[in-house]
N, C-alpha and C. Protein backbone atom coordinates (compact mmCIF):
# COMPACT_ATOMS: atom_id res chain seq x y z
N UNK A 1 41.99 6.93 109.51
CA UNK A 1 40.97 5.93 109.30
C UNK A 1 40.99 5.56 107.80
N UNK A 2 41.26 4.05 107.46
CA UNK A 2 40.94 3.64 105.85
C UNK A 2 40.06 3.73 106.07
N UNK A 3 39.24 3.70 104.75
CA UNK A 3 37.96 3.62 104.12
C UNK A 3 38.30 2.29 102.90
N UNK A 4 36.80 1.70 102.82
CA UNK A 4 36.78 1.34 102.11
C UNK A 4 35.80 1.42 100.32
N UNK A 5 36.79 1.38 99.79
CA UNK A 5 35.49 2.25 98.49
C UNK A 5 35.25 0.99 97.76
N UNK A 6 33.68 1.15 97.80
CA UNK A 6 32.51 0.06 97.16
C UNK A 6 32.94 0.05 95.51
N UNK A 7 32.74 -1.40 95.05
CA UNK A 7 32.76 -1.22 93.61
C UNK A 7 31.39 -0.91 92.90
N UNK A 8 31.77 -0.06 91.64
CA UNK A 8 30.40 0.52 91.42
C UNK A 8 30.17 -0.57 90.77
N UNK A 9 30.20 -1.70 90.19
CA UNK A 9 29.45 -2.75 90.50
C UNK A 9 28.02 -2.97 91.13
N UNK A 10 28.75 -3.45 92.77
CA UNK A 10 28.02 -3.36 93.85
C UNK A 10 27.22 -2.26 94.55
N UNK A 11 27.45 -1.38 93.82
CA UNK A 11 26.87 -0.34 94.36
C UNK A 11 25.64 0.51 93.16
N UNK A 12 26.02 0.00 92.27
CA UNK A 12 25.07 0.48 90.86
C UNK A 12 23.56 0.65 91.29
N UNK A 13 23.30 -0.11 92.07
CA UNK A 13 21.48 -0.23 92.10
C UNK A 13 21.13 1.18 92.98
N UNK A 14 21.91 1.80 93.73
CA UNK A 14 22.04 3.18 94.66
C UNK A 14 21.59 4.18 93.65
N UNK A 15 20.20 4.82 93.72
CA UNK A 15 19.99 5.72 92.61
C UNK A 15 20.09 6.97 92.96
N UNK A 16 20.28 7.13 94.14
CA UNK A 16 20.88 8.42 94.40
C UNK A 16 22.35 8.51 93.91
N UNK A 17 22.29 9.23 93.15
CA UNK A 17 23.75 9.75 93.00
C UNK A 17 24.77 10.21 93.69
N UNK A 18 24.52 10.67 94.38
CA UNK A 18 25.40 11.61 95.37
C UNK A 18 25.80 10.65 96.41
N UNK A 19 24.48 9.47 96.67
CA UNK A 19 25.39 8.67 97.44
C UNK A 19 26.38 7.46 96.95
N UNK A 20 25.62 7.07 95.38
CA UNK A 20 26.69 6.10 94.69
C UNK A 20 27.68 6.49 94.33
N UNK A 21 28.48 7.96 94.14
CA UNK A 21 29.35 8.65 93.92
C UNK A 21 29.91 8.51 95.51
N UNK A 22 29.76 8.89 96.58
CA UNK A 22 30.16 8.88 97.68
C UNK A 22 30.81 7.79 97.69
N UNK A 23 30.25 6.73 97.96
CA UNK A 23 30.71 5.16 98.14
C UNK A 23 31.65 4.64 97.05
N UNK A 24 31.33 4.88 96.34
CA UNK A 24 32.52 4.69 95.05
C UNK A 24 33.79 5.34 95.26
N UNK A 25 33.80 6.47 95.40
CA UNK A 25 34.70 7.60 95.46
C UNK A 25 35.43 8.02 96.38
N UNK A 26 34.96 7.56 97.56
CA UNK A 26 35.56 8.30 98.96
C UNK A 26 35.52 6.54 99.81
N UNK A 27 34.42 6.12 100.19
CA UNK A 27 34.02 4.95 101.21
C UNK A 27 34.01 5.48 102.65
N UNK A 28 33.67 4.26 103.01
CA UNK A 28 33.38 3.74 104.63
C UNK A 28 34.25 3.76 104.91
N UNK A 29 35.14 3.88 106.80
CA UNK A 29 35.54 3.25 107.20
C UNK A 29 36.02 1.43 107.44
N UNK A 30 36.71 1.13 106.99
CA UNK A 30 37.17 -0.43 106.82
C UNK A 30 36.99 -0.52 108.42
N UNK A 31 37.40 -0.30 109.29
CA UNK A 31 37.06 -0.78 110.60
C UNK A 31 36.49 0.79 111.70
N UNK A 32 35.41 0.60 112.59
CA UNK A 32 35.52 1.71 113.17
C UNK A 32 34.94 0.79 114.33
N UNK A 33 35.32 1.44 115.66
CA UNK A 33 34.07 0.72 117.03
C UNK A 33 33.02 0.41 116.50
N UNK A 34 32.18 1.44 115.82
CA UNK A 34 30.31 1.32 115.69
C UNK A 34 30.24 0.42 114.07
N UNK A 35 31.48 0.08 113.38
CA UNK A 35 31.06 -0.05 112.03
C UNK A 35 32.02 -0.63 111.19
N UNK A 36 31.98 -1.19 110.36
CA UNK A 36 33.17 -2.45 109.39
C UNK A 36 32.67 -2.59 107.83
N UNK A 37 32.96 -1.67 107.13
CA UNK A 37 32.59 -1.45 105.71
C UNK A 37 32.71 -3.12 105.11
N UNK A 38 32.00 -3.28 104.58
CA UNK A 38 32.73 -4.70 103.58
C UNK A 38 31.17 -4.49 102.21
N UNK A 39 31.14 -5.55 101.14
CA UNK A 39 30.14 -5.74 100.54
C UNK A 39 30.20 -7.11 100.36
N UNK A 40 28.33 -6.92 100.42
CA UNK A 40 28.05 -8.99 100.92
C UNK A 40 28.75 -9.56 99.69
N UNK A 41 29.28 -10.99 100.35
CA UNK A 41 29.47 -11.82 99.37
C UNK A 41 28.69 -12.44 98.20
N UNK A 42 29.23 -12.16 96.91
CA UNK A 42 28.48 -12.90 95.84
C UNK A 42 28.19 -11.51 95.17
N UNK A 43 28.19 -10.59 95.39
CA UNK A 43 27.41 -8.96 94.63
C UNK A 43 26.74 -8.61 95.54
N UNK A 44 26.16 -9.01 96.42
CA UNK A 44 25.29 -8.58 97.61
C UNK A 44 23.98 -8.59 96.49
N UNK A 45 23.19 -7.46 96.09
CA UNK A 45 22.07 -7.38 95.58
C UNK A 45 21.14 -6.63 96.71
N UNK A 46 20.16 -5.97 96.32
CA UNK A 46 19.28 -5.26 97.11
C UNK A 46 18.25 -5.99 97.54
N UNK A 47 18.03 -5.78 99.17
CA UNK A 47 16.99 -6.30 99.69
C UNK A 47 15.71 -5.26 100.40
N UNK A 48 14.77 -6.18 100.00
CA UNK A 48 13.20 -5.04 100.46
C UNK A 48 13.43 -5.14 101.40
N UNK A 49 13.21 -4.62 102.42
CA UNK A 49 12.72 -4.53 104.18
C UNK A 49 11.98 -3.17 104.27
N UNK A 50 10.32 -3.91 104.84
CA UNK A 50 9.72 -2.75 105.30
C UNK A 50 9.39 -1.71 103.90
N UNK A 51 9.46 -2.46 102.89
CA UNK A 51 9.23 -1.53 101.81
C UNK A 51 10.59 -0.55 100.84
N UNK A 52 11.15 -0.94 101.43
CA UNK A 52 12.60 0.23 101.04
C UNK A 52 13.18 -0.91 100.55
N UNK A 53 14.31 -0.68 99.40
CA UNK A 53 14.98 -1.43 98.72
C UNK A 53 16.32 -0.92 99.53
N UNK A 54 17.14 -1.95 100.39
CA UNK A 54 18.74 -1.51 101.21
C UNK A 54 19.57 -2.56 100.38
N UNK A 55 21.01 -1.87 100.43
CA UNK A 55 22.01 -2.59 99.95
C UNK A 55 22.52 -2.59 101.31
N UNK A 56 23.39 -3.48 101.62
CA UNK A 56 24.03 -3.57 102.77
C UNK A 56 25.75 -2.80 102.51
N UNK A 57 26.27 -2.09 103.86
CA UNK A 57 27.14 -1.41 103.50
C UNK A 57 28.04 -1.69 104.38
N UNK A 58 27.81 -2.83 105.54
CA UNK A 58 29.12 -3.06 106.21
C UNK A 58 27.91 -3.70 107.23
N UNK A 59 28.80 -3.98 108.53
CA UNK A 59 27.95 -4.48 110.08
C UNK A 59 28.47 -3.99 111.17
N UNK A 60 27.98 -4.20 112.67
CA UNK A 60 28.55 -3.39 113.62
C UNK A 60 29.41 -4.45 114.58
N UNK A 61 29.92 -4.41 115.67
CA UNK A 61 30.84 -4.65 116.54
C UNK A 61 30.31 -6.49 116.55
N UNK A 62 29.60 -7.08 116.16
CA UNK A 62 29.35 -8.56 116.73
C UNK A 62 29.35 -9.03 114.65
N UNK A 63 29.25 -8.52 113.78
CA UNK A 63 28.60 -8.85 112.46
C UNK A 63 27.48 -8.81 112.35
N UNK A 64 26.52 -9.48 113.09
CA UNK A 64 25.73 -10.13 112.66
C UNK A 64 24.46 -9.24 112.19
N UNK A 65 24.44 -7.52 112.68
CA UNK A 65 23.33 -6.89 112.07
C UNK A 65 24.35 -5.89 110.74
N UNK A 66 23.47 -5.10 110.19
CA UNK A 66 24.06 -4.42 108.90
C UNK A 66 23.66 -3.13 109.13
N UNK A 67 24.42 -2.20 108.23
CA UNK A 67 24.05 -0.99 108.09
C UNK A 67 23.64 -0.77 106.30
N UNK A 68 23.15 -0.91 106.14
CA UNK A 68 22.30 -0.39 104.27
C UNK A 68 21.96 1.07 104.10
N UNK A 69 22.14 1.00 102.99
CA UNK A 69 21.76 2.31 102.30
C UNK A 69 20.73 2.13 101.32
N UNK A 70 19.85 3.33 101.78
CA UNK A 70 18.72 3.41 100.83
C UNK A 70 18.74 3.35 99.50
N UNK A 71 18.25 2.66 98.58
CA UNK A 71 18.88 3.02 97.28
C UNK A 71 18.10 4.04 96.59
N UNK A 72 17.10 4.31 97.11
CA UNK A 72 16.34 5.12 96.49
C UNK A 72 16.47 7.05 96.90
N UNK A 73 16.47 6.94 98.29
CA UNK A 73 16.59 7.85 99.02
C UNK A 73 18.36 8.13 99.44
N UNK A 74 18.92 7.38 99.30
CA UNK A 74 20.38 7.30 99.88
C UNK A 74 20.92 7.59 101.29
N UNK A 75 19.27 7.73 102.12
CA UNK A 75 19.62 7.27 103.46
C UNK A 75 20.49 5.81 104.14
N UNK A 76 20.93 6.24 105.25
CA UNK A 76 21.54 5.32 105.67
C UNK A 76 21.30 4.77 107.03
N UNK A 77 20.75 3.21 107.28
CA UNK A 77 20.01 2.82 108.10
C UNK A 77 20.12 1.67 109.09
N UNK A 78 19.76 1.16 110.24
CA UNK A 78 20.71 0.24 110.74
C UNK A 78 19.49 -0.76 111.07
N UNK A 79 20.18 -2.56 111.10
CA UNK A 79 18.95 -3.18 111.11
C UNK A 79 19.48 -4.42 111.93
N UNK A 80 19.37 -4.18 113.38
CA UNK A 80 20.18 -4.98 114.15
C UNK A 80 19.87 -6.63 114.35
N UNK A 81 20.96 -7.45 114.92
CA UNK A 81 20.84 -8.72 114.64
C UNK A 81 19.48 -9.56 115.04
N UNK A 82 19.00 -8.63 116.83
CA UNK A 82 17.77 -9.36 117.42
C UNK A 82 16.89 -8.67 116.83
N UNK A 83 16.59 -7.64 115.86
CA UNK A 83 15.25 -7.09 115.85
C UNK A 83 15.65 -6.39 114.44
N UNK A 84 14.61 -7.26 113.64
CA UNK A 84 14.70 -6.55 112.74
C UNK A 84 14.34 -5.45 111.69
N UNK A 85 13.86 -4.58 113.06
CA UNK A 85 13.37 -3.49 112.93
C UNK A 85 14.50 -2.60 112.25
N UNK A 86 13.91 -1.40 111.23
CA UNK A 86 15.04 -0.45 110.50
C UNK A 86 15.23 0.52 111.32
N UNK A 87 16.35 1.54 111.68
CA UNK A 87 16.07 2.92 112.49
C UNK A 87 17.67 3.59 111.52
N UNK A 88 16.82 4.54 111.31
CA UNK A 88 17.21 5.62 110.75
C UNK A 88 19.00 5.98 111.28
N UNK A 89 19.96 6.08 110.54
CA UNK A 89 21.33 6.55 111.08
C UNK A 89 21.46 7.95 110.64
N UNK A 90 22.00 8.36 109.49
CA UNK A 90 21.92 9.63 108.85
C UNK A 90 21.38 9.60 107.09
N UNK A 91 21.16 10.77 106.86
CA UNK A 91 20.96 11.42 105.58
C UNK A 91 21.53 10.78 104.58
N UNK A 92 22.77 10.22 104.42
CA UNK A 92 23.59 10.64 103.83
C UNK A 92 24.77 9.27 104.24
N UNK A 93 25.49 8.22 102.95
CA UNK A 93 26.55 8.02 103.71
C UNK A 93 28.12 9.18 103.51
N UNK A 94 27.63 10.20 103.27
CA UNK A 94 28.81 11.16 103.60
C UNK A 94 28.36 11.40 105.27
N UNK A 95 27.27 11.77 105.49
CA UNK A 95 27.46 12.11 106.65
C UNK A 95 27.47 11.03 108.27
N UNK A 96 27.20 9.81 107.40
CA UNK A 96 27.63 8.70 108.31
C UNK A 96 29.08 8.52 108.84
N UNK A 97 30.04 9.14 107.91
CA UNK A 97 31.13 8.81 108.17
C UNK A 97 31.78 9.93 108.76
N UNK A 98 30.98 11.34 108.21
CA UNK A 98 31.80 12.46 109.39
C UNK A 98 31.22 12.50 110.64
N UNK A 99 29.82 11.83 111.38
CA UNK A 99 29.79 11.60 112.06
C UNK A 99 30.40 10.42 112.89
N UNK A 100 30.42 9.06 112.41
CA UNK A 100 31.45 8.30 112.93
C UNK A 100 33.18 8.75 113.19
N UNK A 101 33.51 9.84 111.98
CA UNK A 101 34.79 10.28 112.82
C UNK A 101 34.80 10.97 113.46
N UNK A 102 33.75 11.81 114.00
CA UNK A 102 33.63 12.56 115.42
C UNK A 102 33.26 11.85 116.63
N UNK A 103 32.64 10.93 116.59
CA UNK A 103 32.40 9.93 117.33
C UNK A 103 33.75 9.63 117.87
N UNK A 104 34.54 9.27 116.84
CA UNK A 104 35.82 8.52 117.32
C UNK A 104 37.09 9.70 118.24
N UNK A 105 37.27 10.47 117.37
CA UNK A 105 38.29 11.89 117.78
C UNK A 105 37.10 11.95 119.66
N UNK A 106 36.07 12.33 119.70
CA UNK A 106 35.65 12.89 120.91
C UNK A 106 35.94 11.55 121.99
N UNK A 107 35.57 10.03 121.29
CA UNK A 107 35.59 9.04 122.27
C UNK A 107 36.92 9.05 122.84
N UNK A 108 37.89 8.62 121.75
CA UNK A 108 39.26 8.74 122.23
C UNK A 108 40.17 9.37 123.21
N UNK A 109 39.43 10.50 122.70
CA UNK A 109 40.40 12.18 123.65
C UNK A 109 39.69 11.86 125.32
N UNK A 110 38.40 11.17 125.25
CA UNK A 110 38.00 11.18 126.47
C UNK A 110 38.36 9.83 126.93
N UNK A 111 39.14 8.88 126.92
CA UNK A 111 39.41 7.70 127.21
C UNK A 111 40.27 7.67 128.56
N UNK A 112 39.51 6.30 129.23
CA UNK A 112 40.02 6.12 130.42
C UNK A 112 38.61 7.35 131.42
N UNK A 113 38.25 7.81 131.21
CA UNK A 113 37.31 8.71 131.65
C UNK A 113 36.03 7.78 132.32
N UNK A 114 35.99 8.08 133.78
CA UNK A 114 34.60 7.70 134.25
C UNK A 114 34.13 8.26 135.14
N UNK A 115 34.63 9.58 135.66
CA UNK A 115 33.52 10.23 136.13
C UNK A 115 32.36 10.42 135.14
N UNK A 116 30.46 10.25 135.76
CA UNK A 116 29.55 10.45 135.30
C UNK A 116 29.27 11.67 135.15
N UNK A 117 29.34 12.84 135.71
CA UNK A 117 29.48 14.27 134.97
C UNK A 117 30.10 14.61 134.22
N UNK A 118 31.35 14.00 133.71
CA UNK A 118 31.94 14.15 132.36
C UNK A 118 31.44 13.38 131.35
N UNK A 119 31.39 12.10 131.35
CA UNK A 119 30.37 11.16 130.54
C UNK A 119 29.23 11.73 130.41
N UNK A 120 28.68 12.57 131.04
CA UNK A 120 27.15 13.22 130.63
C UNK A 120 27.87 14.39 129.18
N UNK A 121 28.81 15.25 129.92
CA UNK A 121 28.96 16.06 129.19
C UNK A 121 29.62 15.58 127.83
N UNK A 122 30.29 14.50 128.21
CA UNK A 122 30.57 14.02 126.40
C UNK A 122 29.64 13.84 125.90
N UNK A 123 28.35 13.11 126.26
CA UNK A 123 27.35 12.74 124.95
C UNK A 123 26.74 13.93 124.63
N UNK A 124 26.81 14.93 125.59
CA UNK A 124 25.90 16.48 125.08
C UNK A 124 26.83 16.76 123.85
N UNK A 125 28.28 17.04 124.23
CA UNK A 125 29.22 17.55 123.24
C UNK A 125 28.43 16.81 122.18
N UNK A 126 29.00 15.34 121.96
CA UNK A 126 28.43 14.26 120.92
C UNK A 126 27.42 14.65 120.45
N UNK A 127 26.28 15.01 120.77
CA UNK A 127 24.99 14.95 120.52
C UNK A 127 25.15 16.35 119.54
N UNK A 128 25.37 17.35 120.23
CA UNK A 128 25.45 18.85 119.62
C UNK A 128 26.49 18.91 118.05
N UNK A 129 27.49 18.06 118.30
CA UNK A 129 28.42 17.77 117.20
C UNK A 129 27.65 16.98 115.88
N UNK A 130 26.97 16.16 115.81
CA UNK A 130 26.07 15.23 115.82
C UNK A 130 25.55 15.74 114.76
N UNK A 131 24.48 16.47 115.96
CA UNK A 131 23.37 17.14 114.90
C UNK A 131 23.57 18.10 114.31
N UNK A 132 25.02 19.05 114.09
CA UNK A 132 25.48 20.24 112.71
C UNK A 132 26.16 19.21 111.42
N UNK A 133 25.92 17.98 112.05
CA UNK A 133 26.66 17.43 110.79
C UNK A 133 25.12 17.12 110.20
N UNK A 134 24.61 16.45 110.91
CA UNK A 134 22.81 15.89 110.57
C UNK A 134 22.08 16.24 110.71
N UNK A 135 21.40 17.03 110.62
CA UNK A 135 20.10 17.69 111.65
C UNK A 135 19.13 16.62 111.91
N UNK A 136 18.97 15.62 110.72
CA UNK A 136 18.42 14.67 111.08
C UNK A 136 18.42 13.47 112.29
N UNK A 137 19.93 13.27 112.21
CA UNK A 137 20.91 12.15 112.94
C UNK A 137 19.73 12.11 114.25
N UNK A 138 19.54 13.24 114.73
CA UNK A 138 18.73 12.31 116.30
C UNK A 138 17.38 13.09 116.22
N UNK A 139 16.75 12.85 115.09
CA UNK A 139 15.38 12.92 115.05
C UNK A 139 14.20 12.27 116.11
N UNK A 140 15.08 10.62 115.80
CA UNK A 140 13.99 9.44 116.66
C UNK A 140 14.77 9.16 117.65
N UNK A 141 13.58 9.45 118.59
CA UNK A 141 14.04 8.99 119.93
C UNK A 141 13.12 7.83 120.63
N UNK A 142 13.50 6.97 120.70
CA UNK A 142 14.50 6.20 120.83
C UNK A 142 14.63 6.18 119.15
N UNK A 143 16.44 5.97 119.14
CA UNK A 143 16.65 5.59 117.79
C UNK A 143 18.30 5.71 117.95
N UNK A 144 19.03 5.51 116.74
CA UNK A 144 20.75 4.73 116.70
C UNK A 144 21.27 5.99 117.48
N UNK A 145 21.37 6.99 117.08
CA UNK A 145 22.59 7.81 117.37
C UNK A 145 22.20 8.53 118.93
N UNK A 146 20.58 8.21 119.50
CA UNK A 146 20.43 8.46 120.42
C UNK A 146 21.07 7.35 121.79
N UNK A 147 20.54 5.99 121.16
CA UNK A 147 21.29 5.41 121.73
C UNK A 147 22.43 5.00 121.80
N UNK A 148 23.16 5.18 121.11
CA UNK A 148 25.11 5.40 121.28
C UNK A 148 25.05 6.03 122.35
N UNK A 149 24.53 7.76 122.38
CA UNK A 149 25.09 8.34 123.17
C UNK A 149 24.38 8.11 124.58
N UNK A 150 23.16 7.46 124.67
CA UNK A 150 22.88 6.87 126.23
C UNK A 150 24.20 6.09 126.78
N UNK A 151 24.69 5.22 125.92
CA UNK A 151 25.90 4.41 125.95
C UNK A 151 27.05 4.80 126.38
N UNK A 152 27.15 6.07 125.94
CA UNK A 152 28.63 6.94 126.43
C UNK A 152 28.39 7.40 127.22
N UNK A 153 27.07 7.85 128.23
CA UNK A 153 26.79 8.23 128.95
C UNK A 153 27.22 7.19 130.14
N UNK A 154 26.81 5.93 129.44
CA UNK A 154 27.06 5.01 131.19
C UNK A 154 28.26 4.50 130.87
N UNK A 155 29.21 4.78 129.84
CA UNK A 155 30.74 4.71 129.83
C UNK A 155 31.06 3.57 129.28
N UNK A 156 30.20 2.80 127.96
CA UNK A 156 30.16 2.02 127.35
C UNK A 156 31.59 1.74 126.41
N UNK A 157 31.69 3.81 125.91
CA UNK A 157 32.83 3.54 124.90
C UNK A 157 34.22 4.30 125.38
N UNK A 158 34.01 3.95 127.04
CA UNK A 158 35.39 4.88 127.62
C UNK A 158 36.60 2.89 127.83
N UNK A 159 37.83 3.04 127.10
CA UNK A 159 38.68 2.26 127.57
C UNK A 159 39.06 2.54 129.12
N UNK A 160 38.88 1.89 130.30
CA UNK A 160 39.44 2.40 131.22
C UNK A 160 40.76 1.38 131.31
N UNK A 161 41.52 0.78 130.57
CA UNK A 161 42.93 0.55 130.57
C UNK A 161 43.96 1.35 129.82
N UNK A 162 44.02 3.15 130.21
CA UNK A 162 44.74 3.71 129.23
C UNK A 162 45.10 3.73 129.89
């Protein structure tokens, strides 16, 4: 998986350290199923929503919603295209991305897969994998990483042309 690493530029207003060091230093995934690193055009700049100052840090499978990072907190948060309600992803964009590559390694290996007793048991795996990376990651329910894995459950992210 590339990553893509933010210019600290664009990323300067992130006052957590640990996560403006992250993003600088390591990055996002440049393309994943759930996620597409880029930074908005023009410098991007930080936007309030809901009180929190987010930089935007990429978008998901259509563009049109974003994933931001807290700049204050260096949470990382998702704010989809119909609703622009915030819900919580992980802690951390370090741990956004070791969870998105477990996401990917578990989706994959199970591809082409549609029995529903195995699709149950992937999102448990998922879920359990999940939360030693986050403890946070599936706090809210309903919320992102809960609903992915409802998703894998009804075989959303199984290719059945392998």
């Amino acid at each position: 998986m590339t990553n893509h690493q933010y210019s600290i530029e664009y990323i300067a207003c992130v006052r957590k350290s640990a996560a403006r060091e992250y993003l600088f230093s390591i990055g996002l995934p440049v393309e994943h199923v759930l996620f597409s690193a880029s930074e908005a055009a023009g410098g991007g700049g930080v936007e309030n929503v809901e009180g929190r100052d987010l930089l935007k840090l990429g978008s998901g499978g259509d563009g049109d919603d974003a994933y931001c990072v807290d700049s204050e907190t260096g949470e990382v948060l998702y704010r989809g295209s119909d609703d622009p309600s915030l819900f919580f992803v992980n802690s951390s964009p370090r741990k956004f991305s070791e969870c998105l590559s477990v996401f990917e390694v578990e989706t994959v290996r199970s591809a082409g897969e549609d029995d529903p007793e195995m699709l149950e048991e992937l999102a448990d795996l998922l879920g359990r994998s999940l939360g030693e990376i986050d403890p946070l990651a599936l706090r809210d329910d309903p919320g992102f990483w809960r609903s992915i894995l409802f998703d894998v459950t009804i075989g959303d992210y199984v290719d059945n042309e392998s």
